[in-house]
C-alpha atoms as a PDB file:
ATOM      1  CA  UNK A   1       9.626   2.977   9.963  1.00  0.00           C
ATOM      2  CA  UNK A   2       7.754   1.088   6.956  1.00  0.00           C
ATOM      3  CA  UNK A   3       7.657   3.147   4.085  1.00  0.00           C
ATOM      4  CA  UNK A   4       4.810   3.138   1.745  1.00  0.00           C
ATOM      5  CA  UNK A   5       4.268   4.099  -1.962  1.00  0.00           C
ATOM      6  CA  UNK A   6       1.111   5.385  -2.756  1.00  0.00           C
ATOM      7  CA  UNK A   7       0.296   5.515  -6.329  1.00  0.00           C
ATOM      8  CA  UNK A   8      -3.149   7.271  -7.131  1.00  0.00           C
ATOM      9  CA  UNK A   9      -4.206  10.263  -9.766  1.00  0.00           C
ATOM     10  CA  UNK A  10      -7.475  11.641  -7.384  1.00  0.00           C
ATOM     11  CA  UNK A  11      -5.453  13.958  -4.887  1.00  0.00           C
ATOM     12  CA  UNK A  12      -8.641  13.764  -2.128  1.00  0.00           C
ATOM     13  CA  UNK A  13      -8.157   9.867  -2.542  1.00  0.00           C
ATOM     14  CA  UNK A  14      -4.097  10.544  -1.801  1.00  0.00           C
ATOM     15  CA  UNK A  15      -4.637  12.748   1.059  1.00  0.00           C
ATOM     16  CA  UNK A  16      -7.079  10.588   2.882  1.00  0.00           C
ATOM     17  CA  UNK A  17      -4.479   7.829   2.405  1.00  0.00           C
ATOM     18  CA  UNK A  18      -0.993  10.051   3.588  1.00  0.00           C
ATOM     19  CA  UNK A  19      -3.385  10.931   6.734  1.00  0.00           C
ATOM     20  CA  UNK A  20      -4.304   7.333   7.960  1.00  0.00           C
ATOM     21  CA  UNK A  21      -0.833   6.113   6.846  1.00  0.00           C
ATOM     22  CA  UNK A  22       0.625   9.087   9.267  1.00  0.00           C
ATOM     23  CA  UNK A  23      -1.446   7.930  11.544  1.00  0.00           C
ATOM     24  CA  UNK A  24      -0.374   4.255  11.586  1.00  0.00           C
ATOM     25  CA  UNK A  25       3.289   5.502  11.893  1.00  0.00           C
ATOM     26  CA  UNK A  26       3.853   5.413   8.319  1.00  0.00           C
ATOM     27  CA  UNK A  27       6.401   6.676   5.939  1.00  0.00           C
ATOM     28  CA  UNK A  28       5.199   7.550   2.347  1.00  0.00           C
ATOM     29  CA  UNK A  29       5.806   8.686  -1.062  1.00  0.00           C
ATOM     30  CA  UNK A  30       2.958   9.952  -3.216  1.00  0.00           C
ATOM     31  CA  UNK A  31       2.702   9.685  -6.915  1.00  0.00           C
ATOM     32  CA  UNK A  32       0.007  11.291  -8.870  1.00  0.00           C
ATOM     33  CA  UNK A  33       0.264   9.086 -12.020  1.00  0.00           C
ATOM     34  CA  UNK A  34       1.724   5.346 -13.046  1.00  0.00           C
ATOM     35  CA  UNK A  35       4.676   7.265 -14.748  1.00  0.00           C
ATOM     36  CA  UNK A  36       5.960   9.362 -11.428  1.00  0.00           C
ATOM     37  CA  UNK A  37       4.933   6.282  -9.571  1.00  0.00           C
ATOM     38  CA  UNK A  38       7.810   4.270 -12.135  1.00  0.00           C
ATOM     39  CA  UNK A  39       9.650   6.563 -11.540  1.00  0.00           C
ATOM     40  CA  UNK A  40       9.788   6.985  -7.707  1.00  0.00           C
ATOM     41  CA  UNK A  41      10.477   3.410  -7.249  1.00  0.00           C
ATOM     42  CA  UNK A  42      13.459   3.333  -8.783  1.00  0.00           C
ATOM     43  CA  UNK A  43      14.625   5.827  -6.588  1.00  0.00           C
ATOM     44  CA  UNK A  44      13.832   4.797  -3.252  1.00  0.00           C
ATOM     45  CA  UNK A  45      13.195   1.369  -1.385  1.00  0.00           C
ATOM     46  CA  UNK A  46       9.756   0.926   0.229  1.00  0.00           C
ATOM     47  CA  UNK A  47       8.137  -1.717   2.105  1.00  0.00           C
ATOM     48  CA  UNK A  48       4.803  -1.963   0.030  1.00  0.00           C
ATOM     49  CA  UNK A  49       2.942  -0.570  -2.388  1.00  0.00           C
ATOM     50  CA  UNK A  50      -0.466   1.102  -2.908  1.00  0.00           C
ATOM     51  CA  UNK A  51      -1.710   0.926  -6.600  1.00  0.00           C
ATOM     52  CA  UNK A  52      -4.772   2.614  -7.764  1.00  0.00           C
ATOM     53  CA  UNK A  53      -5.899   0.576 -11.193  1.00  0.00           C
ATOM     54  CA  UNK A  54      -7.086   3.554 -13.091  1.00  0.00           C
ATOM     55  CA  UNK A  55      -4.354   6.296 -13.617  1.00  0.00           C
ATOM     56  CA  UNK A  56      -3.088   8.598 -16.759  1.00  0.00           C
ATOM     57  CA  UNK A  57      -0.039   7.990 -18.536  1.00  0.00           C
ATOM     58  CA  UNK A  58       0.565   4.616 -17.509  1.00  0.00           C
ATOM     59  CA  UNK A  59      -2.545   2.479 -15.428  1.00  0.00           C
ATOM     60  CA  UNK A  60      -1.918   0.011 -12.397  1.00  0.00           C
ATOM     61  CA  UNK A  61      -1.664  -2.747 -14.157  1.00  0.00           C
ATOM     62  CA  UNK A  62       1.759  -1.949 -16.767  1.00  0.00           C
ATOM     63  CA  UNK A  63       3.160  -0.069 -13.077  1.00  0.00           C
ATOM     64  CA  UNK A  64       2.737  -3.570 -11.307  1.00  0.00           C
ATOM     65  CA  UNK A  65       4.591  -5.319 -14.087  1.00  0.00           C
ATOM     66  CA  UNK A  66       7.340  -3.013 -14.269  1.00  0.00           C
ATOM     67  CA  UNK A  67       7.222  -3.437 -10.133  1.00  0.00           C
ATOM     68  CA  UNK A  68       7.275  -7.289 -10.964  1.00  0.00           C
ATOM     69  CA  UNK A  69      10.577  -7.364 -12.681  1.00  0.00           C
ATOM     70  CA  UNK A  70      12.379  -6.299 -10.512  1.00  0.00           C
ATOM     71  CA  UNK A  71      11.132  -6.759  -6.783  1.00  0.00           C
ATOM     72  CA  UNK A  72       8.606  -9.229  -4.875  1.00  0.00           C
ATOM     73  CA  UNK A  73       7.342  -5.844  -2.709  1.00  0.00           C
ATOM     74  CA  UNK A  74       3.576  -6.218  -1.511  1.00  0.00           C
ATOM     75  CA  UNK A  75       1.071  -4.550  -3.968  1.00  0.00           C
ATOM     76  CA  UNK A  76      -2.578  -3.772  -3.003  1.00  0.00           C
ATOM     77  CA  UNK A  77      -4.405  -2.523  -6.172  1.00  0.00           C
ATOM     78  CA  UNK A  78      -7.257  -0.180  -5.604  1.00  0.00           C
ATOM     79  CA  UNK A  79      -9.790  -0.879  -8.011  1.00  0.00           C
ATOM     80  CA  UNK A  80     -13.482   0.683  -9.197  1.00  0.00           C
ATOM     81  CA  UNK A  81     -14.339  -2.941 -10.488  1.00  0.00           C
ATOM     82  CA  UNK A  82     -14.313  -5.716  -8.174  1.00  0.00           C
ATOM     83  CA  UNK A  83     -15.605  -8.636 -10.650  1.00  0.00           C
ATOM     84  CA  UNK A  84     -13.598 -11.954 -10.601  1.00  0.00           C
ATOM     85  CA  UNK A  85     -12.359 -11.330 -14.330  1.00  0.00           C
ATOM     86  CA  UNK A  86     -10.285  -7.929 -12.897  1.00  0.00           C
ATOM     87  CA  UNK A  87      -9.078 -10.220  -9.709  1.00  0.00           C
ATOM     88  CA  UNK A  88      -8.160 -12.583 -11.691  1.00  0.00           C
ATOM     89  CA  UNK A  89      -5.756 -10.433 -13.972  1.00  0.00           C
ATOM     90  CA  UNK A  90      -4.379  -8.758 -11.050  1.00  0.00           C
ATOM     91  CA  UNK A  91      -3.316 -12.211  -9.427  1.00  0.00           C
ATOM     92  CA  UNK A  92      -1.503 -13.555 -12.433  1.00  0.00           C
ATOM     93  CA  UNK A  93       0.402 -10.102 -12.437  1.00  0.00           C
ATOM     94  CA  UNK A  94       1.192 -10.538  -8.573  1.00  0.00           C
ATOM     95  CA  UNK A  95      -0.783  -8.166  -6.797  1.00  0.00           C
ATOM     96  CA  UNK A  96      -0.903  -9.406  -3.416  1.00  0.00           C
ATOM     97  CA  UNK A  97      -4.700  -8.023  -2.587  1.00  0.00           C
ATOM     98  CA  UNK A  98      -7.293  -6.163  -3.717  1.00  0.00           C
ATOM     99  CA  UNK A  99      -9.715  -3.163  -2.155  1.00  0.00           C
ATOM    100  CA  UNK A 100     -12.650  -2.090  -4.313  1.00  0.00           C
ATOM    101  CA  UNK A 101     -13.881   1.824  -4.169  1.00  0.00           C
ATOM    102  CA  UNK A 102     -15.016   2.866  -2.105  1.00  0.00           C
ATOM    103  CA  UNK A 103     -13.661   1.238   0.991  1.00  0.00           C
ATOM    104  CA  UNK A 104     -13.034   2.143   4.280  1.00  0.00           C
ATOM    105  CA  UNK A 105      -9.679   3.785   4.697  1.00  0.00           C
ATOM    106  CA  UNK A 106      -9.356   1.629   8.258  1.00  0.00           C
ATOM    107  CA  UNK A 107      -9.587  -1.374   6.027  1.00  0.00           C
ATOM    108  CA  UNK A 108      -6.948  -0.540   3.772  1.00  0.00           C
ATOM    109  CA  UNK A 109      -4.397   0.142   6.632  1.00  0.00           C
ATOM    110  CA  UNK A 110      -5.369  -3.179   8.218  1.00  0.00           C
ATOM    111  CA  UNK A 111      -4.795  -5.184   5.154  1.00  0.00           C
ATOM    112  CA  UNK A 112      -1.364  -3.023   4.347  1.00  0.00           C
ATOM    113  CA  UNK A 113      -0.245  -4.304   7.472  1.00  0.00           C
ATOM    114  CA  UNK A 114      -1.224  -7.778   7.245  1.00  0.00           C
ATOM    115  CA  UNK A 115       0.681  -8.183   3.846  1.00  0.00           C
ATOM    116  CA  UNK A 116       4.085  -6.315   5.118  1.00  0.00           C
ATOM    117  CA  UNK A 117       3.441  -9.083   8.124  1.00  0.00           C
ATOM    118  CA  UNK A 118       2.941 -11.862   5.675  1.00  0.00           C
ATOM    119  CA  UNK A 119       6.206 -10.555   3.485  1.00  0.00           C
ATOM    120  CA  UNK A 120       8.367 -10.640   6.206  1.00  0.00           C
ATOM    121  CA  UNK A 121       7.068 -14.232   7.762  1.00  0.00           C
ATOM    122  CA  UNK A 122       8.517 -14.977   4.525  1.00  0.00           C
ATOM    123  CA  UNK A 123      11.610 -13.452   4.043  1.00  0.00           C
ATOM    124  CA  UNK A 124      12.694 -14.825   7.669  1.00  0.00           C
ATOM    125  CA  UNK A 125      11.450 -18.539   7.117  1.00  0.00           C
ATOM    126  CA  UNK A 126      12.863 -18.585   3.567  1.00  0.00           C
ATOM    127  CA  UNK A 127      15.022 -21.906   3.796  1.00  0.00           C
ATOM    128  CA  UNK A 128      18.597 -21.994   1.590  1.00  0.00           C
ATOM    129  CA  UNK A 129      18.633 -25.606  -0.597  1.00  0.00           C
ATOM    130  CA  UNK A 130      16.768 -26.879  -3.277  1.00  0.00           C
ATOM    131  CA  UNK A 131      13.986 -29.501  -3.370  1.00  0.00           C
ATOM    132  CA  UNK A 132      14.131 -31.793  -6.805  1.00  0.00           C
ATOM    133  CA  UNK A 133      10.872 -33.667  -7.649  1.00  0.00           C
ATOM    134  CA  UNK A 134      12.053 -35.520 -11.055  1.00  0.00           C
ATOM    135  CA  UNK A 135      12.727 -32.855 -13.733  1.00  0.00           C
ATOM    136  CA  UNK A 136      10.848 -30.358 -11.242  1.00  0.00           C
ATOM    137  CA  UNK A 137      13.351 -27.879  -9.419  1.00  0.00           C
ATOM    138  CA  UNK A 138      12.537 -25.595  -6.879  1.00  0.00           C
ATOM    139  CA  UNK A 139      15.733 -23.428  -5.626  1.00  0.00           C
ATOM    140  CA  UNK A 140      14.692 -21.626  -2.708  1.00  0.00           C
ATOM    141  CA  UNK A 141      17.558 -19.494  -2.460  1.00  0.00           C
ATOM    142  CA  UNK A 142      16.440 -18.079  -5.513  1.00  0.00           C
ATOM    143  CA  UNK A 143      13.268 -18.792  -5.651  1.00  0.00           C
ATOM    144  CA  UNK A 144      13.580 -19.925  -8.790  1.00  0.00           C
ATOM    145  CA  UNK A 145      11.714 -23.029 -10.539  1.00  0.00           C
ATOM    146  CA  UNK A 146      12.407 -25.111 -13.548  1.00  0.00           C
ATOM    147  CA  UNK A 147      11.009 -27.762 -15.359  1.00  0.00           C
ATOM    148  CA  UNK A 148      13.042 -29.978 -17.350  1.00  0.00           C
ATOM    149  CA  UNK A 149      16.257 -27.420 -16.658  1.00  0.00           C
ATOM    150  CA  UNK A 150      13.815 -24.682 -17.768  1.00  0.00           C
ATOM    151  CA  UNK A 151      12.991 -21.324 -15.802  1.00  0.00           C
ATOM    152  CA  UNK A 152       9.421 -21.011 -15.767  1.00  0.00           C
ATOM    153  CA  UNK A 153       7.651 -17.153 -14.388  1.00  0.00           C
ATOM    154  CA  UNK A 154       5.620 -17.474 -11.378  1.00  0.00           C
ATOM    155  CA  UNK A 155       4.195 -14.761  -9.328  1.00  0.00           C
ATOM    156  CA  UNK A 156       5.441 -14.259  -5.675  1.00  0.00           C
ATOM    157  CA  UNK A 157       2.407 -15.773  -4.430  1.00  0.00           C
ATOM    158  CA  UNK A 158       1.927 -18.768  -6.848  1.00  0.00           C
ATOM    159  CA  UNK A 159       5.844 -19.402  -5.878  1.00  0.00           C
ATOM    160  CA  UNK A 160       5.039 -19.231  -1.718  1.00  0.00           C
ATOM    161  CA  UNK A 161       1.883 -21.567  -2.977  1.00  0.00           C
ATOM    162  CA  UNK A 162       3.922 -23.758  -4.668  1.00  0.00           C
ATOM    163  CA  UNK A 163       6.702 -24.287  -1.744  1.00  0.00           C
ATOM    164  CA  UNK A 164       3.644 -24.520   0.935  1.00  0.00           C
ATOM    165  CA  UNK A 165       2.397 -27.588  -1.349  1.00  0.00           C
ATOM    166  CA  UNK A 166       5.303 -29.054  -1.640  1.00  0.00           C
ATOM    167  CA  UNK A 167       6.314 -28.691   1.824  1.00  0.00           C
ATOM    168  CA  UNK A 168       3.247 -30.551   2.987  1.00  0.00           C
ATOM    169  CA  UNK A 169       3.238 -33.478  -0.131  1.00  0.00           C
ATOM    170  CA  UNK A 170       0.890 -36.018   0.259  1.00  0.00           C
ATOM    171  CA  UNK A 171      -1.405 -34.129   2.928  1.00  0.00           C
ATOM    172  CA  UNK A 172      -5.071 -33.255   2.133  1.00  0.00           C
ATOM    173  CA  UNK A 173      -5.131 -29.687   3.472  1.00  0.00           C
ATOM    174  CA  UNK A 174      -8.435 -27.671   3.173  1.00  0.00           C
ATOM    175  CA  UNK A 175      -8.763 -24.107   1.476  1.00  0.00           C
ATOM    176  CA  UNK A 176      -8.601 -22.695   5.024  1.00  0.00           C
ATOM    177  CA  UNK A 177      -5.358 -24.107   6.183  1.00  0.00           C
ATOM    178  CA  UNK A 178      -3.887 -22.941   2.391  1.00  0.00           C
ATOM    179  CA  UNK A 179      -4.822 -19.599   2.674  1.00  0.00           C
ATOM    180  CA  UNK A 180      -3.324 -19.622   6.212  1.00  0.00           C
ATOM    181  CA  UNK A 181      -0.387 -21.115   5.203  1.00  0.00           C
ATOM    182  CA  UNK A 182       0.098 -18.469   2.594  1.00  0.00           C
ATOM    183  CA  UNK A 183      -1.743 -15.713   3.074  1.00  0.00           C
ATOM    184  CA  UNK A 184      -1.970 -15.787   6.838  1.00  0.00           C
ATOM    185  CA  UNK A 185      -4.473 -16.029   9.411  1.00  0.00           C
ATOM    186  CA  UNK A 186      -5.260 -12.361   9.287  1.00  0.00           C
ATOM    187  CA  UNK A 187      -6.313 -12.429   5.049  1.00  0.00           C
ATOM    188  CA  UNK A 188      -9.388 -10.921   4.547  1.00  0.00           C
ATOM    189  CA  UNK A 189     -10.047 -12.674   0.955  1.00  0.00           C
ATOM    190  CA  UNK A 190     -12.415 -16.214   0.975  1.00  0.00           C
ATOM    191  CA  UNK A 191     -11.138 -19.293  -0.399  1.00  0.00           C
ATOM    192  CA  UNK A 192     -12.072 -18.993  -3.789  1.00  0.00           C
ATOM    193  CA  UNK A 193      -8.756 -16.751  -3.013  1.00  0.00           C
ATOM    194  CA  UNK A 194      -6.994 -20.735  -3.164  1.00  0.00           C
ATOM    195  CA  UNK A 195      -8.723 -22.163  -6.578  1.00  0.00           C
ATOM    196  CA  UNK A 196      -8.057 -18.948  -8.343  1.00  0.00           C
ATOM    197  CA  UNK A 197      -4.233 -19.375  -7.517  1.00  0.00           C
ATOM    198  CA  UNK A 198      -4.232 -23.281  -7.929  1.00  0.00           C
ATOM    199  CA  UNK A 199      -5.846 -22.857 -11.267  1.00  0.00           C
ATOM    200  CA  UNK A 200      -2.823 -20.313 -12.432  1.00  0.00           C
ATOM    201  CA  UNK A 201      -0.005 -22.539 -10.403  1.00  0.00           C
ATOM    202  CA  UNK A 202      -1.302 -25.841 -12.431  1.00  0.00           C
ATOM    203  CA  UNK A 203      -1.450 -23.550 -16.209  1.00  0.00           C
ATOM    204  CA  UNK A 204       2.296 -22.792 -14.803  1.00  0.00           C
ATOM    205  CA  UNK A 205       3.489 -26.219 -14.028  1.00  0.00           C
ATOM    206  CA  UNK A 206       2.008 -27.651 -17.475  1.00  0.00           C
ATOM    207  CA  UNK A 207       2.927 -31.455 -17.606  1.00  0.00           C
ATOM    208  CA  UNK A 208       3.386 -31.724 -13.479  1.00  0.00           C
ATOM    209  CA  UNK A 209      -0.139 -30.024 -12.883  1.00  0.00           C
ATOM    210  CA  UNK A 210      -0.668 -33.527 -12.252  1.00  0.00           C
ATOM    211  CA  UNK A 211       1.366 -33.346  -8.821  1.00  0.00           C
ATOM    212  CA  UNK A 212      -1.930 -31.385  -7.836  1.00  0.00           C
ATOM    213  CA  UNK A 213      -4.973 -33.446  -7.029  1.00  0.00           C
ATOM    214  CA  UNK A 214      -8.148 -31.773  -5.700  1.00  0.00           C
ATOM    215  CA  UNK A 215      -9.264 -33.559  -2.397  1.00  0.00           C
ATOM    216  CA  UNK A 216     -12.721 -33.418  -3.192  1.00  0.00           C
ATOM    217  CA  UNK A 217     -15.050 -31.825   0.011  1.00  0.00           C
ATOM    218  CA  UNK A 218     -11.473 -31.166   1.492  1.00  0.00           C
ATOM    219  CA  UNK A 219      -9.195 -29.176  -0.785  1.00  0.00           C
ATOM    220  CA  UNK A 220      -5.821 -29.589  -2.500  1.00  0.00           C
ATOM    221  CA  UNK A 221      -2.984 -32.369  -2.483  1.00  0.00           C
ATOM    222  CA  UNK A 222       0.581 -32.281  -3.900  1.00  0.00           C
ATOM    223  CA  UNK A 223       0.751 -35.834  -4.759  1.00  0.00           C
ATOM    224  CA  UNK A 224       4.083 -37.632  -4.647  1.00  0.00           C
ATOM    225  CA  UNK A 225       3.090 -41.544  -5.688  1.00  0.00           C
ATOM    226  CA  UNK A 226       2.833 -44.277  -8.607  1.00  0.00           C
ATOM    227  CA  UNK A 227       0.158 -42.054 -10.163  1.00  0.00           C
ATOM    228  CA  UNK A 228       2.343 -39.132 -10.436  1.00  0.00           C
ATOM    229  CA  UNK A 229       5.401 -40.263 -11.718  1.00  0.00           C
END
């Protein structure tokens, strides 16, 4: 049984959550604050998490960082505010999707379950070695990158982005096939989704941002060729 950690201060909020979640064959722990919620995950092991942005003593977004440090655990952030400057934030922090208040609570469970899908699709097709483009590393044991024998931070996602490019170098592949390719088939974001994340992965990969072309009417390239070395 998946177990859940639901983070969120409004207790009607909580409760409609722990009744769907029961419903869907859930296991959960509540928190009524980002503090308890800090807390609570140190304690226990849970399959996702459910993140409500605005909470006392410590908000959503300094919970998901201390989350980040330590674990690559699906986060959905539930969020008041759905404009791209909040979306934005979230994704460079690693939240794996967003739901803006009010939403419908059948929603929520159906995206829960499409990013505990999309986390183990992962985990299972994971492949041990490491790929070396020049003074670019990728160690997917790890999951670690470097750039000239430097460890540079990427979110889960821009990491899974990242491998998926690399994977397919030299192929134009639309926004569509990206976003199925990372975020599965069963994403409910658009592809802006993509060029938010490509934006962040290229800040990331400073000099070798050039690797990534933009296939223009198509989508994205990770170019290996004359022009990129």
């Amino acid at each position: 049984m998946k177990k859940i950690l639901i983070a969120e201060d409004e207790q009607k909020m909580r409760e409609l959550i722990k009744t769907y979640l029961e419903a869907e064959g859930f296991n959960y722990v509540a928190a009524k604050d980002g503090e308890e919620a800090i807390e609570v995950f140190k304690e226990s092991v849970f399959d996702a998490v459910i993140l409500d942005v605005m909470m006392p003593r410590i908000d959503g977004w300094s919970v998901c960082r201390e989350i980040r440090k330590t674990s690559d655990i699906p986060i959905i952030m539930l969020t008041a505010r759905g404009e791209e400057y909040d979306k934005l934030f979230g994704f460079e922090l690693g939240v794996d999707d967003y739901i803006v208040k009010p939403f419908s609570p059948k929603e929520l469970m159906a995206r829960l379950k499409a990013v505990i899908r999309r986390s183990l699709k992962i985990e299972e097709s994971d492949q041990l070695g490491v790929m070396e483009l020049n003074e670019l590393i990728i160690n997917t044991s790890s999951r670690d990158v470097y750039i000239n024998n430097k460890l540079i931070k990427l979110t889960p996602k821009e990491y899974e982005l990242l491998v998926y490019l690399v994977y397919n170098k030299n192929k134009a592949l639309s926004r569509q096939q990206i976003l199925n390719g990372v975020w599965g088939a069963d994403f409910f974001g658009d592809d802006r989704t993509v060029d938010t994340h490509i934006k962040m992965l290229r800040e990331r990969l400073q000099d070798y941002k050039r690797y990534i072309t933009t296939v223009w009417g198509v989508g994205y390239k990770f170019e290996i060729g004359d022009n990129n070395e």
